[in-house]
N, C-alpha and C. Protein backbone atom coordinates (compact mmCIF):
# COMPACT_ATOMS: atom_id res chain seq x y z
N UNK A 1 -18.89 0.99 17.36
CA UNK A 1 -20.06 1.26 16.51
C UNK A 1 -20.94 2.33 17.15
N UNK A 2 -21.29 3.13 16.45
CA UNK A 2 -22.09 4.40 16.70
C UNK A 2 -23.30 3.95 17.60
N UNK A 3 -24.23 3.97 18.55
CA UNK A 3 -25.38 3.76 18.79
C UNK A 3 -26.64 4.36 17.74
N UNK A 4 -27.00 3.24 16.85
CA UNK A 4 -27.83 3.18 15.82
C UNK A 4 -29.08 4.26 16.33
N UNK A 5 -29.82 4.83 14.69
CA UNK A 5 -31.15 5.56 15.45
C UNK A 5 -32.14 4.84 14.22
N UNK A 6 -33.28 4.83 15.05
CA UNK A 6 -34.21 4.55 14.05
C UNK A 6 -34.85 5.03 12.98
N UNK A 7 -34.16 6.75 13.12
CA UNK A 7 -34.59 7.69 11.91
C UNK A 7 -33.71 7.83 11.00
N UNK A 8 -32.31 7.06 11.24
CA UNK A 8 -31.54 7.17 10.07
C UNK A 8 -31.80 5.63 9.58
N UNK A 9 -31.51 5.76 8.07
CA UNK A 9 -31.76 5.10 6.98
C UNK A 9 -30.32 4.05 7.29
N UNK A 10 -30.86 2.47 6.88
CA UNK A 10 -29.54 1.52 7.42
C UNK A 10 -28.71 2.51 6.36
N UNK A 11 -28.78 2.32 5.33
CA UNK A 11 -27.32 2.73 4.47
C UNK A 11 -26.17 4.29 4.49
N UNK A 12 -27.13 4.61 5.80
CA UNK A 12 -26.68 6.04 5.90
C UNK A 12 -25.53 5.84 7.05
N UNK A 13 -26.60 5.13 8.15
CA UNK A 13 -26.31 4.19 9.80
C UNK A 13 -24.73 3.56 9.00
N UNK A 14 -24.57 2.74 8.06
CA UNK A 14 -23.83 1.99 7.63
C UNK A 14 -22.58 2.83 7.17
N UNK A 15 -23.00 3.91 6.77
CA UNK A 15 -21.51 4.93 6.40
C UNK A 15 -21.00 5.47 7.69
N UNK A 16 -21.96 5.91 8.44
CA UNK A 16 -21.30 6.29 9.98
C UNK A 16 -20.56 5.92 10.81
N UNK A 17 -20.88 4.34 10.79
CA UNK A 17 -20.41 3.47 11.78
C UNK A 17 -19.12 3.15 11.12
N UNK A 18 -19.09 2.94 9.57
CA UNK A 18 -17.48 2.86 9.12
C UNK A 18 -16.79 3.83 9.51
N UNK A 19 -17.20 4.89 8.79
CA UNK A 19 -16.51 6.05 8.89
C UNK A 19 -16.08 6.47 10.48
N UNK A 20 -16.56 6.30 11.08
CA UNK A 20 -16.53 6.21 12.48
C UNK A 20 -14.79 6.08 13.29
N UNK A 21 -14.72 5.15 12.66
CA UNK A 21 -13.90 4.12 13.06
C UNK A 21 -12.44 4.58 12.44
N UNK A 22 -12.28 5.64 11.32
CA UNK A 22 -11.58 6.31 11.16
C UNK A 22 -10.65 7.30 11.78
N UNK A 23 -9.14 7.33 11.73
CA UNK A 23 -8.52 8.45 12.55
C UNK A 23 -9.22 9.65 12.96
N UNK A 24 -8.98 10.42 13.83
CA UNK A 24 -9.53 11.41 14.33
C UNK A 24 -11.11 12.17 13.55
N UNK A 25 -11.89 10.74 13.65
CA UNK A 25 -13.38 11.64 12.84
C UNK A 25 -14.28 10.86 14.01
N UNK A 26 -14.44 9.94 14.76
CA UNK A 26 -15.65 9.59 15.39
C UNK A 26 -17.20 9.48 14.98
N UNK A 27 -18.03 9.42 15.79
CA UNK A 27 -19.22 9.47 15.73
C UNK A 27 -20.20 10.33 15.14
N UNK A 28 -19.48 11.80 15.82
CA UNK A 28 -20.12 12.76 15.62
C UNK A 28 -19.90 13.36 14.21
N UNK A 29 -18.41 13.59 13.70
CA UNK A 29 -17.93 14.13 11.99
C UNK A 29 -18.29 13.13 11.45
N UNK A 30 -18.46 11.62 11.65
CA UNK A 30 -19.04 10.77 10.86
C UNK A 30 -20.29 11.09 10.55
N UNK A 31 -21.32 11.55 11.37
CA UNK A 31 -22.63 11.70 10.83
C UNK A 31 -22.94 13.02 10.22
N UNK A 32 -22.06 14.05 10.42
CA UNK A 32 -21.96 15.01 9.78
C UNK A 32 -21.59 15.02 8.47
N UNK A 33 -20.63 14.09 8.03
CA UNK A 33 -20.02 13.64 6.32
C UNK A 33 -21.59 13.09 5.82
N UNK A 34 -22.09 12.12 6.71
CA UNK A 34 -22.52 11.46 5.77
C UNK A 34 -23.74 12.56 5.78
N UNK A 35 -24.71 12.75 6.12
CA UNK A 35 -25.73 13.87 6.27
C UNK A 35 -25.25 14.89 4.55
N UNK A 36 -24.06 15.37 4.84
CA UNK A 36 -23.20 16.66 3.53
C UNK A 36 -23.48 15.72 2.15
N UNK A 37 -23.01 14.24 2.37
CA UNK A 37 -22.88 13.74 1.41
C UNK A 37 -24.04 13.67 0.78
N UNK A 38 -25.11 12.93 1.75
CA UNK A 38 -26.32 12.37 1.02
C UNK A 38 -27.36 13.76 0.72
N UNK A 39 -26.84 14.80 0.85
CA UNK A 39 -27.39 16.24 0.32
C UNK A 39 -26.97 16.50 -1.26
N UNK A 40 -25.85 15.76 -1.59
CA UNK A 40 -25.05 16.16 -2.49
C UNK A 40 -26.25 15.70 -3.88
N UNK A 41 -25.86 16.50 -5.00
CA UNK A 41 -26.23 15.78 -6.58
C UNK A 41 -26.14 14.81 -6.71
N UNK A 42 -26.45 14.08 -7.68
CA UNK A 42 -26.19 12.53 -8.28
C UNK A 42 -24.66 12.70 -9.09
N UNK A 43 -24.12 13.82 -9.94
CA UNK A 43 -22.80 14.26 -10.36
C UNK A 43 -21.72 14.46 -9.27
N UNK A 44 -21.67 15.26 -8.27
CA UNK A 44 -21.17 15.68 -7.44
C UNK A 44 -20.57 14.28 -6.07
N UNK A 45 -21.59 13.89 -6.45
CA UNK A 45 -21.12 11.94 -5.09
C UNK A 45 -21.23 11.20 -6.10
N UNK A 46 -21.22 11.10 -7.42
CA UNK A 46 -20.13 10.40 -8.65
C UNK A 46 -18.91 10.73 -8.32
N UNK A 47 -18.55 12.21 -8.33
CA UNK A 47 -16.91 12.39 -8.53
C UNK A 47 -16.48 12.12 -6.79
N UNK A 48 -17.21 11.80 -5.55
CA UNK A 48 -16.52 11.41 -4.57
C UNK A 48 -16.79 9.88 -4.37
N UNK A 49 -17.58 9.19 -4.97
CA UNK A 49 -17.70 7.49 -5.09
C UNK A 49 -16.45 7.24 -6.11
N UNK A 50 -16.27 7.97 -7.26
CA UNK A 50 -14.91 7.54 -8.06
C UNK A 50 -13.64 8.25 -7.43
N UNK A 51 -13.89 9.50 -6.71
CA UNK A 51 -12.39 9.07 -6.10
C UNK A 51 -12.03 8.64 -4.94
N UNK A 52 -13.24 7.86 -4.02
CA UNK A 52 -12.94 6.79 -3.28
C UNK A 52 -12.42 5.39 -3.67
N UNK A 53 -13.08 5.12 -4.69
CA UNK A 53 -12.89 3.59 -5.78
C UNK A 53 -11.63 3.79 -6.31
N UNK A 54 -11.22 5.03 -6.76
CA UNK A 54 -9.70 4.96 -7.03
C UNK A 54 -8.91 5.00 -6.05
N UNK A 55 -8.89 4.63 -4.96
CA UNK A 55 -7.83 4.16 -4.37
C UNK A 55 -7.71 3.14 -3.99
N UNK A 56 -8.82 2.30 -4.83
CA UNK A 56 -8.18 0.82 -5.30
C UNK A 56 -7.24 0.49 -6.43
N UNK A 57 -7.02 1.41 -6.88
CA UNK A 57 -5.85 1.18 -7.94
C UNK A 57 -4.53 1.47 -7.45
N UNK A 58 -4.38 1.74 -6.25
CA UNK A 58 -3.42 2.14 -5.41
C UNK A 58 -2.57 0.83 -5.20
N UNK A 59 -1.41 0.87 -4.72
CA UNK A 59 -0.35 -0.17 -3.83
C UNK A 59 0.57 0.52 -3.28
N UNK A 60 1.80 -0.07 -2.81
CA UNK A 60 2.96 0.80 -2.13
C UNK A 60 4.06 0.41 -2.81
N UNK A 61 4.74 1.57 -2.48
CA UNK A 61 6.23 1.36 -3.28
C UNK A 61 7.09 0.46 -2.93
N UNK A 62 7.53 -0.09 -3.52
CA UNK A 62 8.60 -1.36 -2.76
C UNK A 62 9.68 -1.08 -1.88
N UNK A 63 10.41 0.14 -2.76
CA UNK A 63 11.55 0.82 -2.00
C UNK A 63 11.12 1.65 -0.58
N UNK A 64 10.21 2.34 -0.70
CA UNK A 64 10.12 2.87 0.78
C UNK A 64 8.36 3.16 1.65
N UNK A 65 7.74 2.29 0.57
CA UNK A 65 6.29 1.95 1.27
C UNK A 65 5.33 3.10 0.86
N UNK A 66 5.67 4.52 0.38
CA UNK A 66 4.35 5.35 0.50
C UNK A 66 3.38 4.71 -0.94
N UNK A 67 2.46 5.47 -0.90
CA UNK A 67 1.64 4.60 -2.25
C UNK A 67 1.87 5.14 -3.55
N UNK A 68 1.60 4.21 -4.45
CA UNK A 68 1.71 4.47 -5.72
C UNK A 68 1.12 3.87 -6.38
N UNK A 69 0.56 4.43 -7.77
CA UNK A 69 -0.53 4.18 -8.41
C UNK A 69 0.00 2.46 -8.95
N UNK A 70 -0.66 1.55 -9.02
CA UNK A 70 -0.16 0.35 -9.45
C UNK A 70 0.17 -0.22 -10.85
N UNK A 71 -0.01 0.43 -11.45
CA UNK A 71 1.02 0.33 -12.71
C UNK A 71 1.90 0.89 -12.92
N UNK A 72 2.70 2.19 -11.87
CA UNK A 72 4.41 2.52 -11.82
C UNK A 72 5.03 1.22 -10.93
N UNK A 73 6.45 1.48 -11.17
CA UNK A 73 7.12 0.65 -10.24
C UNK A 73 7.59 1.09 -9.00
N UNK A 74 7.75 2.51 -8.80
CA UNK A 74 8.03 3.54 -7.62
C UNK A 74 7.51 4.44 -7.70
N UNK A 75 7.11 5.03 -6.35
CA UNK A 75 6.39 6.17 -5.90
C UNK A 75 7.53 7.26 -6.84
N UNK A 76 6.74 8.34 -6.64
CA UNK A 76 7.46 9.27 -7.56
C UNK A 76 8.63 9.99 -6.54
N UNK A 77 8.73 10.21 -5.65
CA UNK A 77 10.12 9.87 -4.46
C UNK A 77 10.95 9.30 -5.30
N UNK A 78 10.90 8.27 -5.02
CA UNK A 78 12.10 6.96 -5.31
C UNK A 78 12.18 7.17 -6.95
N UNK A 79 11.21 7.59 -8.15
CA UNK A 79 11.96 7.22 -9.42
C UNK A 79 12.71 8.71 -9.62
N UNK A 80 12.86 10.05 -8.64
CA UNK A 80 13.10 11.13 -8.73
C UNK A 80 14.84 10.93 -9.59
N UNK A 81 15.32 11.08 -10.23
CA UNK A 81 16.82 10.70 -10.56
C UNK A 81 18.05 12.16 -10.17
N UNK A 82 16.73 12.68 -9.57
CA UNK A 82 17.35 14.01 -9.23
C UNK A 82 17.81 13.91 -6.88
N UNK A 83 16.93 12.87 -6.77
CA UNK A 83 17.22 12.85 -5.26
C UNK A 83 18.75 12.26 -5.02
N UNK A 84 19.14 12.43 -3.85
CA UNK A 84 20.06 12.01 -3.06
C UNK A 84 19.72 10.43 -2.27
N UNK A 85 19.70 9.39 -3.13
CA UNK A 85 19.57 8.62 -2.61
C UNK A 85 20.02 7.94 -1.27
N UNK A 86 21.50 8.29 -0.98
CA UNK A 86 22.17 7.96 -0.11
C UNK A 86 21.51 8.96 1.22
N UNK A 87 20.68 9.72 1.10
CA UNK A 87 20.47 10.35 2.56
C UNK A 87 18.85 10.22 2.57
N UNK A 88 18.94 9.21 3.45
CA UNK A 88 17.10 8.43 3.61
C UNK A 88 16.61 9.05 5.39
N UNK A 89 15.13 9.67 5.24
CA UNK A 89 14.59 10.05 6.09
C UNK A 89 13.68 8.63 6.63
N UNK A 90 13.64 8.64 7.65
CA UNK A 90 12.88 7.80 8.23
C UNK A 90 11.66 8.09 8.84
N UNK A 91 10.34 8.26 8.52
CA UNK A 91 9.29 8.65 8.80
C UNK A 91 8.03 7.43 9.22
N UNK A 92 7.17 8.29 9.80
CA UNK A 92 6.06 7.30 10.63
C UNK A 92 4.83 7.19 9.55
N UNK A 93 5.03 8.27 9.14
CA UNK A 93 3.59 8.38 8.63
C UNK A 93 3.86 8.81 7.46
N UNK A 94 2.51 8.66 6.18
CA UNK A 94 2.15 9.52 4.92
C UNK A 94 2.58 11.46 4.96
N UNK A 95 1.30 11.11 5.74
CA UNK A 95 1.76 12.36 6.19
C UNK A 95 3.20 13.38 6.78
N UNK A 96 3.74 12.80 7.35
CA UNK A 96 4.74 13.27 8.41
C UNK A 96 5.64 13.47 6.90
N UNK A 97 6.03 12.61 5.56
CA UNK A 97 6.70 12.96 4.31
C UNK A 97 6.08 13.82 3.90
N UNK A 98 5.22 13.90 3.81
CA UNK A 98 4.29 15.11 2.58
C UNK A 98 4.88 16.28 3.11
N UNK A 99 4.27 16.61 4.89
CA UNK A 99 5.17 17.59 5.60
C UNK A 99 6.49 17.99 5.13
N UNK A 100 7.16 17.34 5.15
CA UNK A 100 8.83 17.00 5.18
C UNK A 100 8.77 18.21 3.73
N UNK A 101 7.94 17.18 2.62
CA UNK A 101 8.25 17.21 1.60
C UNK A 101 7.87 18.88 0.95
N UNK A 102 6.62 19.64 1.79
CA UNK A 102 6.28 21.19 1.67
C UNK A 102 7.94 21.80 1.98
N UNK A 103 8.16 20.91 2.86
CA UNK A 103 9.51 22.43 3.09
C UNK A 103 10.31 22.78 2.05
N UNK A 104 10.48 22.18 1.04
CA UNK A 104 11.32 21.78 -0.09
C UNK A 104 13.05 22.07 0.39
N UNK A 105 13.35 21.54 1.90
CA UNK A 105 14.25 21.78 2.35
C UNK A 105 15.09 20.14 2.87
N UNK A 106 14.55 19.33 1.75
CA UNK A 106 14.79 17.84 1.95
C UNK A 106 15.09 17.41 0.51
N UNK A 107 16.33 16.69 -0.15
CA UNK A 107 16.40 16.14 -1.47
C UNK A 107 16.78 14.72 -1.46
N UNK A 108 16.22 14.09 0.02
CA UNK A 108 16.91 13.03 0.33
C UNK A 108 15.38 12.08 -0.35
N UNK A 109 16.03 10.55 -0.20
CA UNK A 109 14.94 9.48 -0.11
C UNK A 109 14.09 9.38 1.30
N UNK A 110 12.87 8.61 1.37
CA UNK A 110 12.09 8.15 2.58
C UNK A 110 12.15 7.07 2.71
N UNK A 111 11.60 6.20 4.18
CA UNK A 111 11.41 4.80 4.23
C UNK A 111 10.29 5.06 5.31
N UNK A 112 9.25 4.54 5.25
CA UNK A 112 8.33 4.68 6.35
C UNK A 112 8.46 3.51 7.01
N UNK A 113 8.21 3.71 8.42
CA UNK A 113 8.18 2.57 9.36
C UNK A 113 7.67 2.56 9.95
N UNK A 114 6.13 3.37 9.73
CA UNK A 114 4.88 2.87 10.26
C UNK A 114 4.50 3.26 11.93
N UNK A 115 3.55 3.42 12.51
CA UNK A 115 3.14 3.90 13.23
C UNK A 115 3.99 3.04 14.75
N UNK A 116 5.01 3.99 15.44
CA UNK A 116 5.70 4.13 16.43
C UNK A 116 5.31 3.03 18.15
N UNK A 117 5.43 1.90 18.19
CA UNK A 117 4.73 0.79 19.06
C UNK A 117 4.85 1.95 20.41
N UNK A 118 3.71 1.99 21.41
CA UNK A 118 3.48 2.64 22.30
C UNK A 118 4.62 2.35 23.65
N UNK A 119 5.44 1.45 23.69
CA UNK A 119 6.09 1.34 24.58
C UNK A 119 7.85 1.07 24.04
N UNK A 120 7.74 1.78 22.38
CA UNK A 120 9.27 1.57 21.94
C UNK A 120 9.99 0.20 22.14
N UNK A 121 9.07 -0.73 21.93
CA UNK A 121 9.88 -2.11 22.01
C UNK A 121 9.90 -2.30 20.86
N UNK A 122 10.95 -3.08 19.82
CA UNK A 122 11.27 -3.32 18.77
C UNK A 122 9.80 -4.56 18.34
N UNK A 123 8.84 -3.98 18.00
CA UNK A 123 7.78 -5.43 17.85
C UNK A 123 8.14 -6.15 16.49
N UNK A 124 7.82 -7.54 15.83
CA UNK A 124 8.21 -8.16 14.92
C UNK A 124 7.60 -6.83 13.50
N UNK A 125 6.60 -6.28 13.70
CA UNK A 125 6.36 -5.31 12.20
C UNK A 125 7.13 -4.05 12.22
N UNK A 126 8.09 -3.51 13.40
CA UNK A 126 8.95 -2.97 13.12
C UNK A 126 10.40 -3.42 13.23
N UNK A 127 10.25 -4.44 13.39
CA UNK A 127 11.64 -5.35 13.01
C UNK A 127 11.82 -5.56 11.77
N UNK A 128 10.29 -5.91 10.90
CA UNK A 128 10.46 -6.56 9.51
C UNK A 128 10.75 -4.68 8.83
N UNK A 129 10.14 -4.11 9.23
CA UNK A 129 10.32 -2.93 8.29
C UNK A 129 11.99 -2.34 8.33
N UNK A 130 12.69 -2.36 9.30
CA UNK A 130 14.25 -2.16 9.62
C UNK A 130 15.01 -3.02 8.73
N UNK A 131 14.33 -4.23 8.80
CA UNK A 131 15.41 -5.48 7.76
C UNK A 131 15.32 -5.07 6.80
N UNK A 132 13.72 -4.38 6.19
CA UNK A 132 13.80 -4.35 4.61
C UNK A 132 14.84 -2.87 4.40
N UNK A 133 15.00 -2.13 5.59
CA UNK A 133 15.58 -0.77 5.31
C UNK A 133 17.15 -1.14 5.31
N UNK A 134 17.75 -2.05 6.40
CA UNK A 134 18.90 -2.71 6.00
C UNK A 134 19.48 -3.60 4.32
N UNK A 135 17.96 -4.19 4.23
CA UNK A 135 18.37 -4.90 2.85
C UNK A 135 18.55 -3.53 1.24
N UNK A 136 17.53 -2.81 2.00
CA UNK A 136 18.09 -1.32 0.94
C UNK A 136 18.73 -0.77 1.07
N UNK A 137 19.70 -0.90 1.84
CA UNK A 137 20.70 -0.27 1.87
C UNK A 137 22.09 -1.23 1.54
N UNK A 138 21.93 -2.68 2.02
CA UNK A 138 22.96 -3.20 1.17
C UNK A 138 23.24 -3.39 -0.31
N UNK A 139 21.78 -3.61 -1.02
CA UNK A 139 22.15 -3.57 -2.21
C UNK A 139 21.38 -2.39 -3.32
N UNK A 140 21.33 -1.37 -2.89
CA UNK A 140 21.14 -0.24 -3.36
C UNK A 140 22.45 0.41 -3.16
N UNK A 141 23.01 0.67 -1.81
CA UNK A 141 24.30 1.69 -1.42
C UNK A 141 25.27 0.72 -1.03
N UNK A 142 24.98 -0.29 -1.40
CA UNK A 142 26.65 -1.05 -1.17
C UNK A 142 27.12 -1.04 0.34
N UNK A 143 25.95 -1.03 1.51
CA UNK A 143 26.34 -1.76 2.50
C UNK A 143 26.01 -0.39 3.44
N UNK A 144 26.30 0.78 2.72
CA UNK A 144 26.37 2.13 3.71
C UNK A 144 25.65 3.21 3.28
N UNK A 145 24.82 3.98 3.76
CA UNK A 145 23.62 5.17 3.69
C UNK A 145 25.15 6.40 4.18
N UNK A 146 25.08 7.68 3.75
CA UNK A 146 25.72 8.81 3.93
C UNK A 146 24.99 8.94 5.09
N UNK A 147 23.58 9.47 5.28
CA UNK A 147 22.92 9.81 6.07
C UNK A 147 21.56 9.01 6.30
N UNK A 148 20.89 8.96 7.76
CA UNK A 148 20.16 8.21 7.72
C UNK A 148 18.95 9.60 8.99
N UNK A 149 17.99 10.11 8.47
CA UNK A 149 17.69 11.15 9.64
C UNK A 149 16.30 10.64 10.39
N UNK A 150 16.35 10.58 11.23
CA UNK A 150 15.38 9.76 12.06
C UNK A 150 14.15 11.49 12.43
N UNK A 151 13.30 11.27 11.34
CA UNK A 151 12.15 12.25 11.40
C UNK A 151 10.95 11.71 11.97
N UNK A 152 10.89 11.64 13.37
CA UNK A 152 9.95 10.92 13.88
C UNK A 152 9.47 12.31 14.75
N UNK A 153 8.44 12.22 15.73
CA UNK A 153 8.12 12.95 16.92
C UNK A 153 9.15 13.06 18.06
N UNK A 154 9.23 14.64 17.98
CA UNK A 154 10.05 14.91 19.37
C UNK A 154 9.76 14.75 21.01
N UNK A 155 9.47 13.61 21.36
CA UNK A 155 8.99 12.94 22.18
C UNK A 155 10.11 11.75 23.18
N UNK A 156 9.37 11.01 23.81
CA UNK A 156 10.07 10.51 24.45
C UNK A 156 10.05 8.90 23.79
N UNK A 157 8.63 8.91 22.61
CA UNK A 157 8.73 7.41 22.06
C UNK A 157 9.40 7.49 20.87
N UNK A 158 9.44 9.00 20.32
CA UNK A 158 10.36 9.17 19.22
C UNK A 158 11.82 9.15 19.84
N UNK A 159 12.68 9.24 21.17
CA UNK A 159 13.71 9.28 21.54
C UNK A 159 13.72 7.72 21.46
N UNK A 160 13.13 7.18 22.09
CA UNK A 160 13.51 5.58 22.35
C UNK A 160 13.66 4.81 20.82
N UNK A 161 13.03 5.30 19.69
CA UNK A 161 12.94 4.95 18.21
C UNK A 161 14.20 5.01 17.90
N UNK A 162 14.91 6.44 18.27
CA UNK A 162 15.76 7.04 17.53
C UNK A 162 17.29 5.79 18.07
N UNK A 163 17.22 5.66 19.39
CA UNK A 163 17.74 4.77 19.85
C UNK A 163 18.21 3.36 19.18
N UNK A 164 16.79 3.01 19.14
CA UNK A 164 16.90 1.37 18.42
C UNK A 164 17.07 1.65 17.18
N UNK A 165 16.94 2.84 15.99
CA UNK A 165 17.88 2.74 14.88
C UNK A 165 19.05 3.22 15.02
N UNK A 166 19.87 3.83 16.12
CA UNK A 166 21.28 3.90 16.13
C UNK A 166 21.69 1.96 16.92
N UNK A 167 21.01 1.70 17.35
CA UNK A 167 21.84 0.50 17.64
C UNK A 167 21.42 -0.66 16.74
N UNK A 168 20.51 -0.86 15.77
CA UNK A 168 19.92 -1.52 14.82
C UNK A 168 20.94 -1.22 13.37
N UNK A 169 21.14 -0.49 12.99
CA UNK A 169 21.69 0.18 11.77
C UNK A 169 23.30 0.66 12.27
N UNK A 170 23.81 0.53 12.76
CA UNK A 170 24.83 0.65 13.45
C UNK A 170 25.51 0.37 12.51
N UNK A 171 26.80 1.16 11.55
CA UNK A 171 27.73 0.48 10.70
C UNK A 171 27.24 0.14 9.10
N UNK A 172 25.52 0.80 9.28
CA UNK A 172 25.62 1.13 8.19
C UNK A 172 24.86 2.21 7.56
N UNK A 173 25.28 3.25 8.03
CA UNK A 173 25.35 5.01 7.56
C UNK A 173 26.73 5.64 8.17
N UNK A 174 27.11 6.79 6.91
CA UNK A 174 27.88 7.32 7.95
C UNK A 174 27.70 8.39 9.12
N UNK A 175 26.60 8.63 9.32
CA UNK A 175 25.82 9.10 10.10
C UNK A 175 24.58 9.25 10.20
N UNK A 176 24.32 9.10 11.64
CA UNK A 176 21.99 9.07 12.18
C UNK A 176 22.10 10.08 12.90
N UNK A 177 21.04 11.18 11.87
CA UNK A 177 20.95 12.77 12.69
C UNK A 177 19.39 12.20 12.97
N UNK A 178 19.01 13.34 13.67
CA UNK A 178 18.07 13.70 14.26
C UNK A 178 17.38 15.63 14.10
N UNK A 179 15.64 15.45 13.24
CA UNK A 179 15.73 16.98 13.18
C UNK A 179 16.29 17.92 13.74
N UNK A 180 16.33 18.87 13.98
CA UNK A 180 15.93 19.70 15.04
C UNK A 180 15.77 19.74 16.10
N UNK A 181 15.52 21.03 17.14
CA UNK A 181 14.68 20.85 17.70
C UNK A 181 13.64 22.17 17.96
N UNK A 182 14.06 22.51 16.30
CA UNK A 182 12.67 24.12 16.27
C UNK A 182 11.29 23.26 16.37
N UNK A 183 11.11 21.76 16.16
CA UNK A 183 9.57 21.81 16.86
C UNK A 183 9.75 21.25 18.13
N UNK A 184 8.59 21.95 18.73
CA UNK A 184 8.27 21.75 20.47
C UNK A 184 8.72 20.29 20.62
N UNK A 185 9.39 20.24 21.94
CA UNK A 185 9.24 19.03 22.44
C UNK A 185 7.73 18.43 22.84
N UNK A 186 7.27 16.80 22.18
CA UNK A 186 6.85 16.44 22.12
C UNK A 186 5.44 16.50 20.63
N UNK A 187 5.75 17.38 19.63
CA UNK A 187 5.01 18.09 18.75
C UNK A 187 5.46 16.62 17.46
N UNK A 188 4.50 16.90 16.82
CA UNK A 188 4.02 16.32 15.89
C UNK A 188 4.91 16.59 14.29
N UNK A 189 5.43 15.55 13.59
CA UNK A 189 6.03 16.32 12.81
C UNK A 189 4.65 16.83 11.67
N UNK A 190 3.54 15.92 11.45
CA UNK A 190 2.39 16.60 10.16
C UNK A 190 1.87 18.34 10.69
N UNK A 191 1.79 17.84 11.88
CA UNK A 191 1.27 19.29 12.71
C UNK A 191 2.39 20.16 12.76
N UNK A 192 3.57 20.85 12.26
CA UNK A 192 4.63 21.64 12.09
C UNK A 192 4.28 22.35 10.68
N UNK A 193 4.37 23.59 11.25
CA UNK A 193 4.65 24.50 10.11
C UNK A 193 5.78 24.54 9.27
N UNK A 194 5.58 25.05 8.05
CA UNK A 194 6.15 24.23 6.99
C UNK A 194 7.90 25.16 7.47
N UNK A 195 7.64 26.38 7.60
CA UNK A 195 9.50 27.44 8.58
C UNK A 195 9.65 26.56 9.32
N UNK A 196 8.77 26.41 10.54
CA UNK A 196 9.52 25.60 11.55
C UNK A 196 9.83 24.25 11.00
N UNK A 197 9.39 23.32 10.39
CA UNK A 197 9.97 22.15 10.10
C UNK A 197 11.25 22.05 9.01
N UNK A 198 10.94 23.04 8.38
CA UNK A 198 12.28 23.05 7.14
C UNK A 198 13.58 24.07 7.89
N UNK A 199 12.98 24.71 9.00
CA UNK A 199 14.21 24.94 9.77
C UNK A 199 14.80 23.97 10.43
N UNK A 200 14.06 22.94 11.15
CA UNK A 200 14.18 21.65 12.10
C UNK A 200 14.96 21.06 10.91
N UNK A 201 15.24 20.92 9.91
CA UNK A 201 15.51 19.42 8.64
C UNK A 201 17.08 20.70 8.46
N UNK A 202 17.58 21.61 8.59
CA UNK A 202 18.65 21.96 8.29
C UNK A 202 19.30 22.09 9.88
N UNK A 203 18.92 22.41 10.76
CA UNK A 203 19.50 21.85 12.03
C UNK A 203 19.38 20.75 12.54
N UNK A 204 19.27 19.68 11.37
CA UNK A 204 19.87 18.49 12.13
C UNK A 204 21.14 18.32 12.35
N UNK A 205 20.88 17.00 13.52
CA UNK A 205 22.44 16.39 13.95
C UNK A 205 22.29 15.32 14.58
C-alpha cells in the first residue's frame, strides 16, 4: 500500500493503492493515472468506468483459457475453422499470444499455462493446466497433437518448462519444437518485435 497523504482525497488514495498493486505500474504511475483521470470530463471517465465494468462480462475459453466475451462459447482462436488445430502453441501469457498472433506467421491453436513457477517445479496449478492440455488433446485429436511448440521465454526457466512438457506429453504429439532462437537469450516473448518473433515461429525445432 502506497504511504497515504493527507492532501489526497480517500477516493483518489483508494485508486492508487489498488492500482498500485498492478503489474509493472507501482506507486508512482499509480498516482499519475489517477491525478489524468480525475482531470478528465464527466463523458470522457464514463467511457473509461464502462470499459473497465466491461470486463465483467468477460470469462475464459474452455479450450485454451484466453478470455472471451461470456456469451460465446470460444475465444475467437479456437472457433477460427480456418486454424490448424492439431499444431497448439503453448504460451505464458495474454500477451505473449497476441505477440505470437501480430506476426501472422502462426495458424496454429493456443493453450496458456499461466505464469512460469520461479524454480520450474511442476506445482499442482501447472499440473492441473497440462492435464486439461492432455485431456484436449485426447478427445479433440484422438490421443495425438502434430505439433506441440513450447513459446515460452528463452531463458533458463523457459528451458526447464520446455523439459517437463517433453517428458509430461511424451507420446502425445508428433513433435515439441521450440521457437527460435532470433530472440535474445533470455528475452521476453511480448517484448519481441513482431520480424524477430515471426522469424523465431518459422525457425522452430
Amino acid at each position: 500500500m502506497a504511504n497515504p497523504s493527507p492532501m489526497v482525497p480517500e477516493r483518489l488514495q483508494k485508486f492508487i493503492d489498488r492500482f498500485a498493486r498492478f503489474p509493472a505500474v507501482g506507486p508512482r504511475l499509480a498516482t499519475r493515472l489517477a491525478f489524468y483521470l480525475a482531470h478528465l470530463d464527466a463523458p470522457a471517465l464514463a467511457e473509461v468506468v464502462d470499459a473497465v465494468s466491461g470486463l465483467a462480462t468477460l470469462d475464459r475459453c474452455p479450450r485454451c483459457s484466453f478470455p472471451k466475451a461470456r456469451t460465446a462459447d470460444r475465444c475467437a482462436v479456437c472457433t477460427d475453422a480456418a486454424r490448424d488445430r492439431g499444431t497448439i502453441a503453448l504460451v505464458e501469457r495474454e500477451t505473449d499470444l497476441i505477440s505470437i498472433e501480430r506476426t501472422r506467421q502462426f495458424r496454429g491453436t493456443y493453450f496458456l499455462v499461466g505464469e512460469l513457477p520461479e524454480r520450474g517445479t511442476l506445482t499442482p496449478e501447472l499440473r492441473a493446466r497440462l492435464d486439461g492440455l492432455k485431456k484436449l488433446i485426447d478427445t479433440e485429436l484422438g490421443g495425438r497433437a502434430t505439433e506441440l511448440v513450447v513459446a515460452v521465454g528463452l531463458n533458463a526457466l523457459g528451458d526447464l518448462f520446455a523439459s517437463v512438457v517433453a517428458q509430461e506429453l511424451k507420446g502425445r504429439a508428433e513433435k515439441i519444437t521450440r521457437i527460435g532462437r532470433g530472440i535474445p537469450t533470455g528475452g521476453e516473448i511480448e517484448f519481441a518485435d513482431e520480424e524477430t518473433l515471426g522469424s523465431a515461429l518459422k525457425r522452430r525445432s
